[in-house]
PDB file of N, CA and C in Angstrom:
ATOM      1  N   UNK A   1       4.059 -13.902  18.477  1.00  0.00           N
ATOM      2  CA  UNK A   1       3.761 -13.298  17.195  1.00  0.00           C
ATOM      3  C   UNK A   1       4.412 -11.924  17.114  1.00  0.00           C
ATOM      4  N   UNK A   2       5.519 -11.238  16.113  1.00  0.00           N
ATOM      5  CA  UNK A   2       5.847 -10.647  15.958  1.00  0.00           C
ATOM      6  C   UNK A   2       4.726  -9.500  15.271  1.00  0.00           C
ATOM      7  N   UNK A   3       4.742  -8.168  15.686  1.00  0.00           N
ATOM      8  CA  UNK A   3       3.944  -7.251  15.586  1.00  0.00           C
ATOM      9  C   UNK A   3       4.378  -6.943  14.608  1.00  0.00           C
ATOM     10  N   UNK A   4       3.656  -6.546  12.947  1.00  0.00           N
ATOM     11  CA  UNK A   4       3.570  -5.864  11.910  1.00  0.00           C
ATOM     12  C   UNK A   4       3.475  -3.947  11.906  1.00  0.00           C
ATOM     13  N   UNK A   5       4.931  -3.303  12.042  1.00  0.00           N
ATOM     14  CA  UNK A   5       4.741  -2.139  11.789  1.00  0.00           C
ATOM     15  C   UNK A   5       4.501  -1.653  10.357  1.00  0.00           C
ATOM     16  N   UNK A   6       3.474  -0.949  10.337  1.00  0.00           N
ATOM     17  CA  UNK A   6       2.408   0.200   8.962  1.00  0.00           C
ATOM     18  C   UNK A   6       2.829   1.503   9.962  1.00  0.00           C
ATOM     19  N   UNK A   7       3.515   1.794   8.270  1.00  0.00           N
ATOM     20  CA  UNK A   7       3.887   3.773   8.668  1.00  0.00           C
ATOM     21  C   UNK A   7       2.808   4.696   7.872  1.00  0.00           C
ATOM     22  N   UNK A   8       2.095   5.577   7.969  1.00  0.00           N
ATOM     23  CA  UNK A   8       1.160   6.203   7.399  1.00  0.00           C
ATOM     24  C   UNK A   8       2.082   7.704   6.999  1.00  0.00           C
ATOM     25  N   UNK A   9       2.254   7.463   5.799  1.00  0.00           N
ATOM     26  CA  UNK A   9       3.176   8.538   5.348  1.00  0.00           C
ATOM     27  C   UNK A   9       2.148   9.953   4.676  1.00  0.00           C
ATOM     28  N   UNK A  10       2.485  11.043   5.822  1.00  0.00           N
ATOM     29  CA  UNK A  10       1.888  12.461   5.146  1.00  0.00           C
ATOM     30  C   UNK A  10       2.394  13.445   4.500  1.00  0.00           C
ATOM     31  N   UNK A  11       1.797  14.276   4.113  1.00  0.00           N
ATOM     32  CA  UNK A  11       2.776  15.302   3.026  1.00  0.00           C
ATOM     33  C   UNK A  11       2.038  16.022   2.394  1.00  0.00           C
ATOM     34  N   UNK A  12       1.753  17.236   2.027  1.00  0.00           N
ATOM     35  CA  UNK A  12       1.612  18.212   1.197  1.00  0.00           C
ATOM     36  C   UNK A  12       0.224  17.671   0.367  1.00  0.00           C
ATOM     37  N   UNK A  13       0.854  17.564  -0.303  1.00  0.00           N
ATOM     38  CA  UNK A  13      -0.146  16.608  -1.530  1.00  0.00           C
ATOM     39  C   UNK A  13      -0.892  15.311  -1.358  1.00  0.00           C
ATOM     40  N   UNK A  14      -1.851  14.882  -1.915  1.00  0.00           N
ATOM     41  CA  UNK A  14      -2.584  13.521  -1.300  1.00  0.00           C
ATOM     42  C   UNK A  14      -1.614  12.881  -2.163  1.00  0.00           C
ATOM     43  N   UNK A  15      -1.796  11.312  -2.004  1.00  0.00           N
ATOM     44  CA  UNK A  15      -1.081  10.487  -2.618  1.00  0.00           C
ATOM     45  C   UNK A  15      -1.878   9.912  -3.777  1.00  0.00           C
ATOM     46  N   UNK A  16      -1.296   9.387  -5.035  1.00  0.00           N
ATOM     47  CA  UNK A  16      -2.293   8.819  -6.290  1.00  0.00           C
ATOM     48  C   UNK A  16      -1.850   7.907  -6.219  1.00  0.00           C
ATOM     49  N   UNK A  17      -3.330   7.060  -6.716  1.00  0.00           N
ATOM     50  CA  UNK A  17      -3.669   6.063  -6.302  1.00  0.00           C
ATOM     51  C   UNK A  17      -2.847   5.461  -7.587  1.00  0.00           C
ATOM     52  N   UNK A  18      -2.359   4.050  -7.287  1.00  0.00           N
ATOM     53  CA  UNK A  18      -1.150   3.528  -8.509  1.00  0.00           C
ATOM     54  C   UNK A  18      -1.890   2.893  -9.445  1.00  0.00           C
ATOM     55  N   UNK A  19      -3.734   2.422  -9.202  1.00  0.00           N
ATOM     56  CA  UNK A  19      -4.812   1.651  -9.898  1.00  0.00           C
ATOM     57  C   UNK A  19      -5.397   2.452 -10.595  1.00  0.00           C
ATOM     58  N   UNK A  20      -5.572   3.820 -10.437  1.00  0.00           N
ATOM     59  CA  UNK A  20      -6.526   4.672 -11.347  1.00  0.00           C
ATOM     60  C   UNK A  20      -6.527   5.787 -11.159  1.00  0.00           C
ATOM     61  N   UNK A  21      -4.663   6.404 -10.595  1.00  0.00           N
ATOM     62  CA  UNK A  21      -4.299   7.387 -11.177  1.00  0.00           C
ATOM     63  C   UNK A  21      -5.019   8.395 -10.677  1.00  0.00           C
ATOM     64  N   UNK A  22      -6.062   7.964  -9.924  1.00  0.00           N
ATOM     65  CA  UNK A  22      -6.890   9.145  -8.764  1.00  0.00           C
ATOM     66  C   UNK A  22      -6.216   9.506  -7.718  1.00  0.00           C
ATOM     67  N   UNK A  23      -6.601  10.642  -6.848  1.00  0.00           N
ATOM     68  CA  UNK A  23      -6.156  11.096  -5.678  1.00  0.00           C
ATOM     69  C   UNK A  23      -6.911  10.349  -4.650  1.00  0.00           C
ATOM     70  N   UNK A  24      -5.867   9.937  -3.996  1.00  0.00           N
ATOM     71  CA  UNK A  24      -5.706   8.560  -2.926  1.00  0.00           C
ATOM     72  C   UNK A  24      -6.551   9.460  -1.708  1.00  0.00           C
ATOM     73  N   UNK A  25      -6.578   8.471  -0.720  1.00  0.00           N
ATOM     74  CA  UNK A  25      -6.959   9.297   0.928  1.00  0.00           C
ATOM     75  C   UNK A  25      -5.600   9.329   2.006  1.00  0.00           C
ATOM     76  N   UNK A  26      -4.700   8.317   1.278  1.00  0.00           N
ATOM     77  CA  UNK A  26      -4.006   7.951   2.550  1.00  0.00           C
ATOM     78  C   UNK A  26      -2.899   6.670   1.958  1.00  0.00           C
ATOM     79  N   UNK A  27      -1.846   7.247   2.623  1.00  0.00           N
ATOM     80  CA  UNK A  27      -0.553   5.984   2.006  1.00  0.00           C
ATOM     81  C   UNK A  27       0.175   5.559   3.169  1.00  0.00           C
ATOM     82  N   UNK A  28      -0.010   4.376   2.760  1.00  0.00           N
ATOM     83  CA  UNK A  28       0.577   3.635   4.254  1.00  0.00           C
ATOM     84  C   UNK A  28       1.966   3.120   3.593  1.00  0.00           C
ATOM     85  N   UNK A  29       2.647   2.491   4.258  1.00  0.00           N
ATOM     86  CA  UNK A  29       4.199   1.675   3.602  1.00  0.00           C
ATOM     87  C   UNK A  29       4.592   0.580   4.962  1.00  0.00           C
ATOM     88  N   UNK A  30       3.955  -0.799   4.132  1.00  0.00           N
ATOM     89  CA  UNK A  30       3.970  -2.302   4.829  1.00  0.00           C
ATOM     90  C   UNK A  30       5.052  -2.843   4.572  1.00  0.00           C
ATOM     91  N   UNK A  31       5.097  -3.624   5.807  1.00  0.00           N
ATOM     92  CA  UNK A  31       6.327  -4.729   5.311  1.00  0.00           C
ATOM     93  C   UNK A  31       5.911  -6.018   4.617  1.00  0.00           C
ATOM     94  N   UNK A  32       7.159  -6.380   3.363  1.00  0.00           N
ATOM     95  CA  UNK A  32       6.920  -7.259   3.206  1.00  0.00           C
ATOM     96  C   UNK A  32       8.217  -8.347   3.214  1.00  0.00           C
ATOM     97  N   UNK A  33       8.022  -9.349   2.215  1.00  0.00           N
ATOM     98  CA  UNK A  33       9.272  -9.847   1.967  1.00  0.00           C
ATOM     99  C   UNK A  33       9.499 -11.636   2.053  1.00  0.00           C
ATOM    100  N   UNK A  34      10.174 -12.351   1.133  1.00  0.00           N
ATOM    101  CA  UNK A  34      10.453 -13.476   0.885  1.00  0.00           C
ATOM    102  C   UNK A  34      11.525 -13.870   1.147  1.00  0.00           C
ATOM    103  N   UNK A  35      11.917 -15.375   0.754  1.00  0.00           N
ATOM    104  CA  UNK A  35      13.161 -15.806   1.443  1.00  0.00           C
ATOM    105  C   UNK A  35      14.051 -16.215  -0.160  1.00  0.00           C
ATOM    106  N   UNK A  36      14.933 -15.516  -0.536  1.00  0.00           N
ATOM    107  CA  UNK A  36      15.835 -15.886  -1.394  1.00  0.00           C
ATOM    108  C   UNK A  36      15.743 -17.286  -1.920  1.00  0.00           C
ATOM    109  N   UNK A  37      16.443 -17.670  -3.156  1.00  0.00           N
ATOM    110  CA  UNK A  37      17.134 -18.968  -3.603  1.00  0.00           C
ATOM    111  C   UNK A  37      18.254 -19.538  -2.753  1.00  0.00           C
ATOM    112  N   UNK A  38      19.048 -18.354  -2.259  1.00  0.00           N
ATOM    113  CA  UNK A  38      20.181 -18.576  -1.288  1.00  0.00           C
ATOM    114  C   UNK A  38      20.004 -18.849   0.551  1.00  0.00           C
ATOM    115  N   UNK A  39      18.451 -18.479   0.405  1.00  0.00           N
ATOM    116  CA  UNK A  39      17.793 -19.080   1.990  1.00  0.00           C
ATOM    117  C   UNK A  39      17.749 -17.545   2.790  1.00  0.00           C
ATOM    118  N   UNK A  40      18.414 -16.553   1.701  1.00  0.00           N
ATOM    119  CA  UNK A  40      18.323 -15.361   2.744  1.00  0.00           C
ATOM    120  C   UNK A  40      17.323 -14.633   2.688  1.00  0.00           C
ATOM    121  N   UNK A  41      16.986 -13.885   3.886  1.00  0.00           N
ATOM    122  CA  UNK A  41      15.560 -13.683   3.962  1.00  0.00           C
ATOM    123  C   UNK A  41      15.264 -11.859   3.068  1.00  0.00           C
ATOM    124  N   UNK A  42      14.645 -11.607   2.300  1.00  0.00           N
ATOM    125  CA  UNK A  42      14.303 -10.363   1.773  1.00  0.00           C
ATOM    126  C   UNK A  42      13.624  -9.775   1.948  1.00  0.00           C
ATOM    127  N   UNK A  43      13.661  -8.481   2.873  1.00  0.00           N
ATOM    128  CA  UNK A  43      12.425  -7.737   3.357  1.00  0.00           C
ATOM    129  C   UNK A  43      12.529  -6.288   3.063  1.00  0.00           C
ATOM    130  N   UNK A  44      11.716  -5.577   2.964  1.00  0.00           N
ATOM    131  CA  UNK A  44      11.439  -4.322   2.381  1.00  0.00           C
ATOM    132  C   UNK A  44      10.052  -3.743   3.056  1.00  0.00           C
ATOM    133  N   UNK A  45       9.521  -2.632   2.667  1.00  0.00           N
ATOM    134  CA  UNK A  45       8.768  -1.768   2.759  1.00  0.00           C
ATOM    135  C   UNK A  45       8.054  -1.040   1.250  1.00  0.00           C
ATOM    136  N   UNK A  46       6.743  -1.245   1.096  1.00  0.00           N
ATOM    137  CA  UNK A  46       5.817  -1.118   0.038  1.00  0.00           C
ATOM    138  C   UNK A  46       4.659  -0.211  -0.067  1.00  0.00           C
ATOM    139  N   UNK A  47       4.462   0.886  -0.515  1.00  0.00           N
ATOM    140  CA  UNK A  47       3.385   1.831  -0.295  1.00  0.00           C
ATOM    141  C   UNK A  47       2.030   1.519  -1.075  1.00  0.00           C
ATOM    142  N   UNK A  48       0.977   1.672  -0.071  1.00  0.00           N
ATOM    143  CA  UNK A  48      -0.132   0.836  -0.410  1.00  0.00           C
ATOM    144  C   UNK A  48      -1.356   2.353   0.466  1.00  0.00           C
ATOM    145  N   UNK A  49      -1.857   2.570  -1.315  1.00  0.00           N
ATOM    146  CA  UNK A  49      -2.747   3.898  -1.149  1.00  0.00           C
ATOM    147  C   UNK A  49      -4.017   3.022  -0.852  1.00  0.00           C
ATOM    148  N   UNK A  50      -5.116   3.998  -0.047  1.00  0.00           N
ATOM    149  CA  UNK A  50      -6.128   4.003   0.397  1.00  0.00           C
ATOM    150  C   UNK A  50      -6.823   5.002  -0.772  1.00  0.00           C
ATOM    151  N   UNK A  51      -7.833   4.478  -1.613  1.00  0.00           N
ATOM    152  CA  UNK A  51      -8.224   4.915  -2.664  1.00  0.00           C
ATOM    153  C   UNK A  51      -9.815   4.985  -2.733  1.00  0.00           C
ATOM    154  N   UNK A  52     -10.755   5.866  -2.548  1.00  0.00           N
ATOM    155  CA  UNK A  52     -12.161   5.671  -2.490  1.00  0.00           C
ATOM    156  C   UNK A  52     -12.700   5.028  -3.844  1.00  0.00           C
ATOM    157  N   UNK A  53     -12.109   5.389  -4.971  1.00  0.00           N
ATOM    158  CA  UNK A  53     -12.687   4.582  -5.943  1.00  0.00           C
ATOM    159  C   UNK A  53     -12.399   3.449  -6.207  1.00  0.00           C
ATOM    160  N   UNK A  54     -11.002   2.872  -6.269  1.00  0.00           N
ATOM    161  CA  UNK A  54     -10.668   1.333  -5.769  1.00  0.00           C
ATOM    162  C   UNK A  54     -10.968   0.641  -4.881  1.00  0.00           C
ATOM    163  N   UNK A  55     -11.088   1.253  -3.498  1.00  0.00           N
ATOM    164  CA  UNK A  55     -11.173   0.275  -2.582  1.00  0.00           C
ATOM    165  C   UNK A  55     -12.799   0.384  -2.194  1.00  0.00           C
ATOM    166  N   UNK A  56     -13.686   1.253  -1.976  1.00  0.00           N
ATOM    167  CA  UNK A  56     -14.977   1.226  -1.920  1.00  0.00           C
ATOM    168  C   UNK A  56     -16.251  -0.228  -1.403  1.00  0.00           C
ATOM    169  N   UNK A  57     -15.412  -1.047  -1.950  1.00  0.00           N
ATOM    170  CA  UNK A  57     -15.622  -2.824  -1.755  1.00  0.00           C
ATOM    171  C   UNK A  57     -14.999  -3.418  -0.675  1.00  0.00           C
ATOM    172  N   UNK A  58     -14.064  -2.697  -1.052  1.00  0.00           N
ATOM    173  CA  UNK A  58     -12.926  -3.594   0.345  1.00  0.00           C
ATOM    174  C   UNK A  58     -14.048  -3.525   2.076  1.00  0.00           C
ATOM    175  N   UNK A  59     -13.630  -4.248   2.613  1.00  0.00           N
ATOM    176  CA  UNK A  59     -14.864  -4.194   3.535  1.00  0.00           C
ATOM    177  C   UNK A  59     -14.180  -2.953   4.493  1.00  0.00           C
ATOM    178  N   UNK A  60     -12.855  -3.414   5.199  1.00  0.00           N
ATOM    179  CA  UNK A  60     -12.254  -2.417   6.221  1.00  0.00           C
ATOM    180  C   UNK A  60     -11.881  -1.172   5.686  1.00  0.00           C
ATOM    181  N   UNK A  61     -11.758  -1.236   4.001  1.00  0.00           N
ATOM    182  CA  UNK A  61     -11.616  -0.099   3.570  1.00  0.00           C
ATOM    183  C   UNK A  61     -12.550   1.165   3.441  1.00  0.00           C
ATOM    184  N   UNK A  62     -13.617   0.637   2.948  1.00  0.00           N
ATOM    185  CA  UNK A  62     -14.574   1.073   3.316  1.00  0.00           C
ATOM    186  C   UNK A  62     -15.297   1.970   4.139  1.00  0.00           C
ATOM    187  N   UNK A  63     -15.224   1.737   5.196  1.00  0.00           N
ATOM    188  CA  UNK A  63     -15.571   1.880   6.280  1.00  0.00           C
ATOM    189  C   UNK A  63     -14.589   3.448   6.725  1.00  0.00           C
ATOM    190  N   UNK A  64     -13.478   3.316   6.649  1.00  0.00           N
ATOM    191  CA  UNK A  64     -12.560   4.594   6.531  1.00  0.00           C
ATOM    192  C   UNK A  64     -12.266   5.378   5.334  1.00  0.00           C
ATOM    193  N   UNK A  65     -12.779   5.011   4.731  1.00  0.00           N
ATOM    194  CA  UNK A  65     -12.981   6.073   3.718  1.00  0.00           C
ATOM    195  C   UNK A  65     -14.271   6.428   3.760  1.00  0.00           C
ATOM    196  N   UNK A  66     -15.272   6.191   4.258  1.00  0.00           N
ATOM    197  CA  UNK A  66     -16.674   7.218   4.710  1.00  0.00           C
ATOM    198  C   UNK A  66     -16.162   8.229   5.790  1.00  0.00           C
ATOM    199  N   UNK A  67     -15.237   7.164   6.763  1.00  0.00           N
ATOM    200  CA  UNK A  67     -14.566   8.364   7.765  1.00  0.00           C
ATOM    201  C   UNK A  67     -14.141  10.074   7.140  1.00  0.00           C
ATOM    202  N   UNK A  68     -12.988   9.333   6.075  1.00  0.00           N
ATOM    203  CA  UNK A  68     -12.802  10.568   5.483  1.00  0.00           C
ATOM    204  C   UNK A  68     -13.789  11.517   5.093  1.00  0.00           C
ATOM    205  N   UNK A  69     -14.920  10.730   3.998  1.00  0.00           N
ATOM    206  CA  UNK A  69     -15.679  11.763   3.458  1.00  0.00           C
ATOM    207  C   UNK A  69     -16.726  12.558   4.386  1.00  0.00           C
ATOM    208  N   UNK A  70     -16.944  11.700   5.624  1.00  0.00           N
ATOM    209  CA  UNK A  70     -17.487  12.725   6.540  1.00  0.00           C
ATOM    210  C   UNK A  70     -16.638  13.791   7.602  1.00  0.00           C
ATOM    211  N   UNK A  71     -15.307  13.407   7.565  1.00  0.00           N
ATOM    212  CA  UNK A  71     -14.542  14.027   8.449  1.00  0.00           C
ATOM    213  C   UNK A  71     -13.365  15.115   7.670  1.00  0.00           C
ATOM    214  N   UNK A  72     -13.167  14.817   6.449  1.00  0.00           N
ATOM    215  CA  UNK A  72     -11.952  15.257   5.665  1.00  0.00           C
ATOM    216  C   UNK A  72     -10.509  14.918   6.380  1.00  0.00           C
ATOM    217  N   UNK A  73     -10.157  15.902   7.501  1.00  0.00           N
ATOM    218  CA  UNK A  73      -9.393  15.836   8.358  1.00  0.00           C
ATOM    219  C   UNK A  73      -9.725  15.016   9.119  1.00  0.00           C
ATOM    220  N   UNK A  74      -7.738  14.410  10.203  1.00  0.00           N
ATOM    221  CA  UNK A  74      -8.052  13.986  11.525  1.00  0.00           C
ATOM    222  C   UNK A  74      -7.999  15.296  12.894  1.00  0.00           C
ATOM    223  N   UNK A  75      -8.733  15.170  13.366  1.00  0.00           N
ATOM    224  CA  UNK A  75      -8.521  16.257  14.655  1.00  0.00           C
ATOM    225  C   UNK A  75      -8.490  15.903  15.971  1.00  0.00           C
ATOM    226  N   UNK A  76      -8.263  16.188  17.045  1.00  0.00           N
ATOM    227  CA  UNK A  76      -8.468  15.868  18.185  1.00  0.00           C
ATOM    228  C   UNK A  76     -10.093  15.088  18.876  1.00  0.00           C
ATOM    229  N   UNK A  77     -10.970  15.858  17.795  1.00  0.00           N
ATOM    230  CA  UNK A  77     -12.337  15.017  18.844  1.00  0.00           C
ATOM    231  C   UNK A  77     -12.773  13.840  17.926  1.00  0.00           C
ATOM    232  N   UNK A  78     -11.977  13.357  16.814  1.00  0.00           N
ATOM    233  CA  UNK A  78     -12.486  12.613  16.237  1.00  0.00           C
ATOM    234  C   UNK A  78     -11.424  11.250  15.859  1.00  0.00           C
ATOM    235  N   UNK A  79     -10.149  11.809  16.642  1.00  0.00           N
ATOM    236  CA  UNK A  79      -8.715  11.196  16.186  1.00  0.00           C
ATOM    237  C   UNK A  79      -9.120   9.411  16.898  1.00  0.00           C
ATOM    238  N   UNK A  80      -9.438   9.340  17.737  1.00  0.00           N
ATOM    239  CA  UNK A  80      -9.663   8.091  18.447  1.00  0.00           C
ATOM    240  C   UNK A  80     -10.473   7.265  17.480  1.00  0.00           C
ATOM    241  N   UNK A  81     -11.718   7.398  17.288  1.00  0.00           N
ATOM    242  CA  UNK A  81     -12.271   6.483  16.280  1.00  0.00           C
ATOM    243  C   UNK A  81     -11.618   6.419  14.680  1.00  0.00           C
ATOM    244  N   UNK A  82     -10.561   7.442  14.455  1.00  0.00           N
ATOM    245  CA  UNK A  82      -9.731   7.346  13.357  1.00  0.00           C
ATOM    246  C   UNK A  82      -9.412   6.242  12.855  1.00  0.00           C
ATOM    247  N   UNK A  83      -8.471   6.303  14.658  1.00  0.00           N
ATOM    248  CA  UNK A  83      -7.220   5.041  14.901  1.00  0.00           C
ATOM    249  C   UNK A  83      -7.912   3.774  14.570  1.00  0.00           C
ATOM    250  N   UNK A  84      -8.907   3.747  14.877  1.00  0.00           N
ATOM    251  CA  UNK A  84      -9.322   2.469  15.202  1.00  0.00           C
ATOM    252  C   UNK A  84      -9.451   1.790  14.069  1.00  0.00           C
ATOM    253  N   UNK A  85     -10.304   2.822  13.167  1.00  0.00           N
ATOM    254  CA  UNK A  85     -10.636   2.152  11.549  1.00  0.00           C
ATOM    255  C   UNK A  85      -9.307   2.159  10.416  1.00  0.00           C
ATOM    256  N   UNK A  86      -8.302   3.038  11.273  1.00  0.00           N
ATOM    257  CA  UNK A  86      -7.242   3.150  10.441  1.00  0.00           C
ATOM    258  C   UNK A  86      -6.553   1.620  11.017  1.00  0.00           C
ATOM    259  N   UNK A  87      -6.191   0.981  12.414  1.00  0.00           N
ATOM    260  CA  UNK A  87      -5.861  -0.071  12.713  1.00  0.00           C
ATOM    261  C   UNK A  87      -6.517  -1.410  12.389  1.00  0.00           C
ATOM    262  N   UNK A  88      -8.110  -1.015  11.971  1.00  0.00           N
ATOM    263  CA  UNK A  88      -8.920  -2.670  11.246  1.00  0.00           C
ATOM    264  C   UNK A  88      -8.183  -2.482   9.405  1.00  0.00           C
ATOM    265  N   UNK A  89      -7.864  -1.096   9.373  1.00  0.00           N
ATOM    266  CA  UNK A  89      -7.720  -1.241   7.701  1.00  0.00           C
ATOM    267  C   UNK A  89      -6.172  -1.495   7.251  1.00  0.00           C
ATOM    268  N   UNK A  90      -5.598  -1.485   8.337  1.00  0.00           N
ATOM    269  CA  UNK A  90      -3.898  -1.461   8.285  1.00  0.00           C
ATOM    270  C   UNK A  90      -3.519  -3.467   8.001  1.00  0.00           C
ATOM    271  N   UNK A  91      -4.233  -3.715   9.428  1.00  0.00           N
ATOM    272  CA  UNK A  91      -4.438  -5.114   9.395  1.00  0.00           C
ATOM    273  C   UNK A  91      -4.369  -6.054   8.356  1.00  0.00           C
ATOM    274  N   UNK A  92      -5.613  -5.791   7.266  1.00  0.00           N
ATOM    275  CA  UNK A  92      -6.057  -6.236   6.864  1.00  0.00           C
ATOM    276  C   UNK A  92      -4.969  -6.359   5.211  1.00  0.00           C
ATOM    277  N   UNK A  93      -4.124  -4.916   5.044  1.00  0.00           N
ATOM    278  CA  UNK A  93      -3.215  -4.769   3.736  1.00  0.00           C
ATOM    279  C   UNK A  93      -1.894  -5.945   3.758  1.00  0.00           C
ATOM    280  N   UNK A  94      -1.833  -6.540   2.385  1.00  0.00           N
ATOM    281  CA  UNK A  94      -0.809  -7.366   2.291  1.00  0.00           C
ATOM    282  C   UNK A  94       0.034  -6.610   1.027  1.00  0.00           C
ATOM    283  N   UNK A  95       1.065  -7.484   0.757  1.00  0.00           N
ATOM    284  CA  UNK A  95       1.711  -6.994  -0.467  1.00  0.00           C
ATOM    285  C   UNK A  95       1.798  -8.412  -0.746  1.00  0.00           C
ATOM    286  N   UNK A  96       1.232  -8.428  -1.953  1.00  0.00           N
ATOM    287  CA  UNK A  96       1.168  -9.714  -2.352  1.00  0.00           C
ATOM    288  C   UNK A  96       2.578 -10.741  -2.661  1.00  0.00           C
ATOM    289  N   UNK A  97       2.886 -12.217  -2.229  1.00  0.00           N
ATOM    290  CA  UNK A  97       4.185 -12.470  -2.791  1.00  0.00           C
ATOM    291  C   UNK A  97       4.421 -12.233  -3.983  1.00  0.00           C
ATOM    292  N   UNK A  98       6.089 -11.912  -4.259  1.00  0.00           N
ATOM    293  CA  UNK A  98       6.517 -11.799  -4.978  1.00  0.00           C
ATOM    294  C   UNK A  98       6.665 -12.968  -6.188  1.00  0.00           C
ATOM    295  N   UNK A  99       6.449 -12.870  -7.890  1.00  0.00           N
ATOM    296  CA  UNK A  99       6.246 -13.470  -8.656  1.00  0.00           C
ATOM    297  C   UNK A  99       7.523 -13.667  -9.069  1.00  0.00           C
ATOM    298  N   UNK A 100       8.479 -14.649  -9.017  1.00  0.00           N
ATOM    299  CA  UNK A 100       9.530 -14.586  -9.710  1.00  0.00           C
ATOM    300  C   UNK A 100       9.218 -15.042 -11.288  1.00  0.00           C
ATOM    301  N   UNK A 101       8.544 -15.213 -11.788  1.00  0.00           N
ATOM    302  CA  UNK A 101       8.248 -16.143 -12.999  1.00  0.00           C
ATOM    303  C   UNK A 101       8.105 -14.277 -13.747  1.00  0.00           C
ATOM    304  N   UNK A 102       7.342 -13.593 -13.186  1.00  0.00           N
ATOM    305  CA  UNK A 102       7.137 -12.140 -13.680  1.00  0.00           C
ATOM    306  C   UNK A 102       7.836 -11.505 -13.743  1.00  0.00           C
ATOM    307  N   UNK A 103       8.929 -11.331 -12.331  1.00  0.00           N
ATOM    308  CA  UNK A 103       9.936 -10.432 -12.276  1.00  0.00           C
ATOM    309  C   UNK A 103      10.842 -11.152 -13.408  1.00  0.00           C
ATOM    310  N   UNK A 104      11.416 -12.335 -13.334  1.00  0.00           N
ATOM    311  CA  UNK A 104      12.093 -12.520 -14.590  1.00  0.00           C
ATOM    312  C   UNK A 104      12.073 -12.352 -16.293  1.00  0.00           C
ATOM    313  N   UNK A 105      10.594 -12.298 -16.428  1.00  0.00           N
ATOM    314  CA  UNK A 105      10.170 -11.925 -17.515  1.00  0.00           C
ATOM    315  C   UNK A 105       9.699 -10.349 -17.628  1.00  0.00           C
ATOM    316  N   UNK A 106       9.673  -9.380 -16.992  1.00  0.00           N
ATOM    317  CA  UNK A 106       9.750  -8.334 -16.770  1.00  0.00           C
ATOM    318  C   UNK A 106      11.518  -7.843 -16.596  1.00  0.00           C
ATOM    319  N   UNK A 107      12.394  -8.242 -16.332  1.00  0.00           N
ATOM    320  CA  UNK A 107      13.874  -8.396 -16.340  1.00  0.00           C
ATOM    321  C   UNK A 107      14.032  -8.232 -17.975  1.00  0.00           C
ATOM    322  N   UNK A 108      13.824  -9.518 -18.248  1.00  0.00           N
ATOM    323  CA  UNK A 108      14.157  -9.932 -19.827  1.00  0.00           C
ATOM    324  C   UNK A 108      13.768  -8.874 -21.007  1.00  0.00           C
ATOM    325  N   UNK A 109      12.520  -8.477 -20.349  1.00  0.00           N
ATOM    326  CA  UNK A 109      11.878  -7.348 -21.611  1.00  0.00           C
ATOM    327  C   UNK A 109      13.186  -5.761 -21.619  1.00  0.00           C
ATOM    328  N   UNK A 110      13.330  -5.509 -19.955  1.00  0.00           N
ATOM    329  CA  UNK A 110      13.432  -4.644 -19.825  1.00  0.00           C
ATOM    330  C   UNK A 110      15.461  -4.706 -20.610  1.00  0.00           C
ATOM    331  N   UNK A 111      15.926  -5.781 -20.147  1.00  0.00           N
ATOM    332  CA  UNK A 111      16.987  -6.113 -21.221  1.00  0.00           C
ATOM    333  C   UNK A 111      17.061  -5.417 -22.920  1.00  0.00           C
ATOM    334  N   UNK A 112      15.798  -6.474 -23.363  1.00  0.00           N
ATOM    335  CA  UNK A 112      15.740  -6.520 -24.218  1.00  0.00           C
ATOM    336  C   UNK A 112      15.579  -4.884 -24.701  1.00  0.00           C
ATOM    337  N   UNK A 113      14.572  -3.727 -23.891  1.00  0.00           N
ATOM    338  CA  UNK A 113      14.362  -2.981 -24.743  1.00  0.00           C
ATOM    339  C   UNK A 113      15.430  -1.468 -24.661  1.00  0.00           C
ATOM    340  N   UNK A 114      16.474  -2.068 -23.551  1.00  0.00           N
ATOM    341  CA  UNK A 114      17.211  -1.486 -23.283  1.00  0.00           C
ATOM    342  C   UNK A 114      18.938  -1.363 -24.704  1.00  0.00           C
ATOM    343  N   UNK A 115      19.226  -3.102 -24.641  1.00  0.00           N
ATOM    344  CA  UNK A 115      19.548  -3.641 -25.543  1.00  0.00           C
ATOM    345  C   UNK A 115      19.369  -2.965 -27.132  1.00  0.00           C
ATOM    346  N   UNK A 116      18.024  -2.152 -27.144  1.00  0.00           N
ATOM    347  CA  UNK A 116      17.851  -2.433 -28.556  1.00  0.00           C
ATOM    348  C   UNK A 116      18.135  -0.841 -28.643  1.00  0.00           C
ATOM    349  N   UNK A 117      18.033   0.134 -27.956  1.00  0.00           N
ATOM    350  CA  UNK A 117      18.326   1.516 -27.812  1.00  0.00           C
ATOM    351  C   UNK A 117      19.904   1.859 -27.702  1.00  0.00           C
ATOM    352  N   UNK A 118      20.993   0.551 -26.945  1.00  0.00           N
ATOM    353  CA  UNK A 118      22.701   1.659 -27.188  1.00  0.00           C
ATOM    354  C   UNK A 118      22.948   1.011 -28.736  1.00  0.00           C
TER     355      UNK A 118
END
């Protein structure tokens, strides 16, 4: 079984959440990826926020985002049980397959409304 690398990307600013435009806890960037019409394989990398008001339900999500709200920061005496809930919640993120029926009709619009502006 090939091991799934999740990069946990930090920075300055928290990350917003892409569902409700709130300030995220945490942005990870998964792999994903499908296999072409032509058989070739398509893979990429997808950023997928950790959001207390979206995810709250999520079960593994959950669970690390109380981390946060009791911890704010990661630090040295608390970094170990971080990992851990950050590795059940990493696990658990997919990027859903890709819709070609959408992307093509999302194509077409974007044609179209492009089309209608030169």
């Amino acid at each position: 079984m090939t091991e799934r690398r999740i990069d946990i990307v930090s920075g300055q600013e928290p990350p917003t959440c892409p569902r409700c435009r709130q300030e995220g806890l945490l942005l990870a960037r998964v792999p994903y990826g499908w296999t072409n019409e032509g058989g070739v394989a398509v893979e990429g990398r997808n950023g997928v926020v950790l959001c207390a008001a979206c995810d709250t339900d999520t079960p593994y999500a959950a669970q690390l985002i109380t981390w946060f709200h009791v911890h704010g920061t990661v630090e040295a005496g608390h970094s170990e049980e971080f990992l851990r809930l950050l590795a059940e919640w990493a696990e658990q993120i997919s990027v859903p397959p890709l819709d070609r029926q959408r992307l093509e009709t999302e194509i077409e619009q974007w044609r179209r409304g492009r089309a209608a502006r030169t």
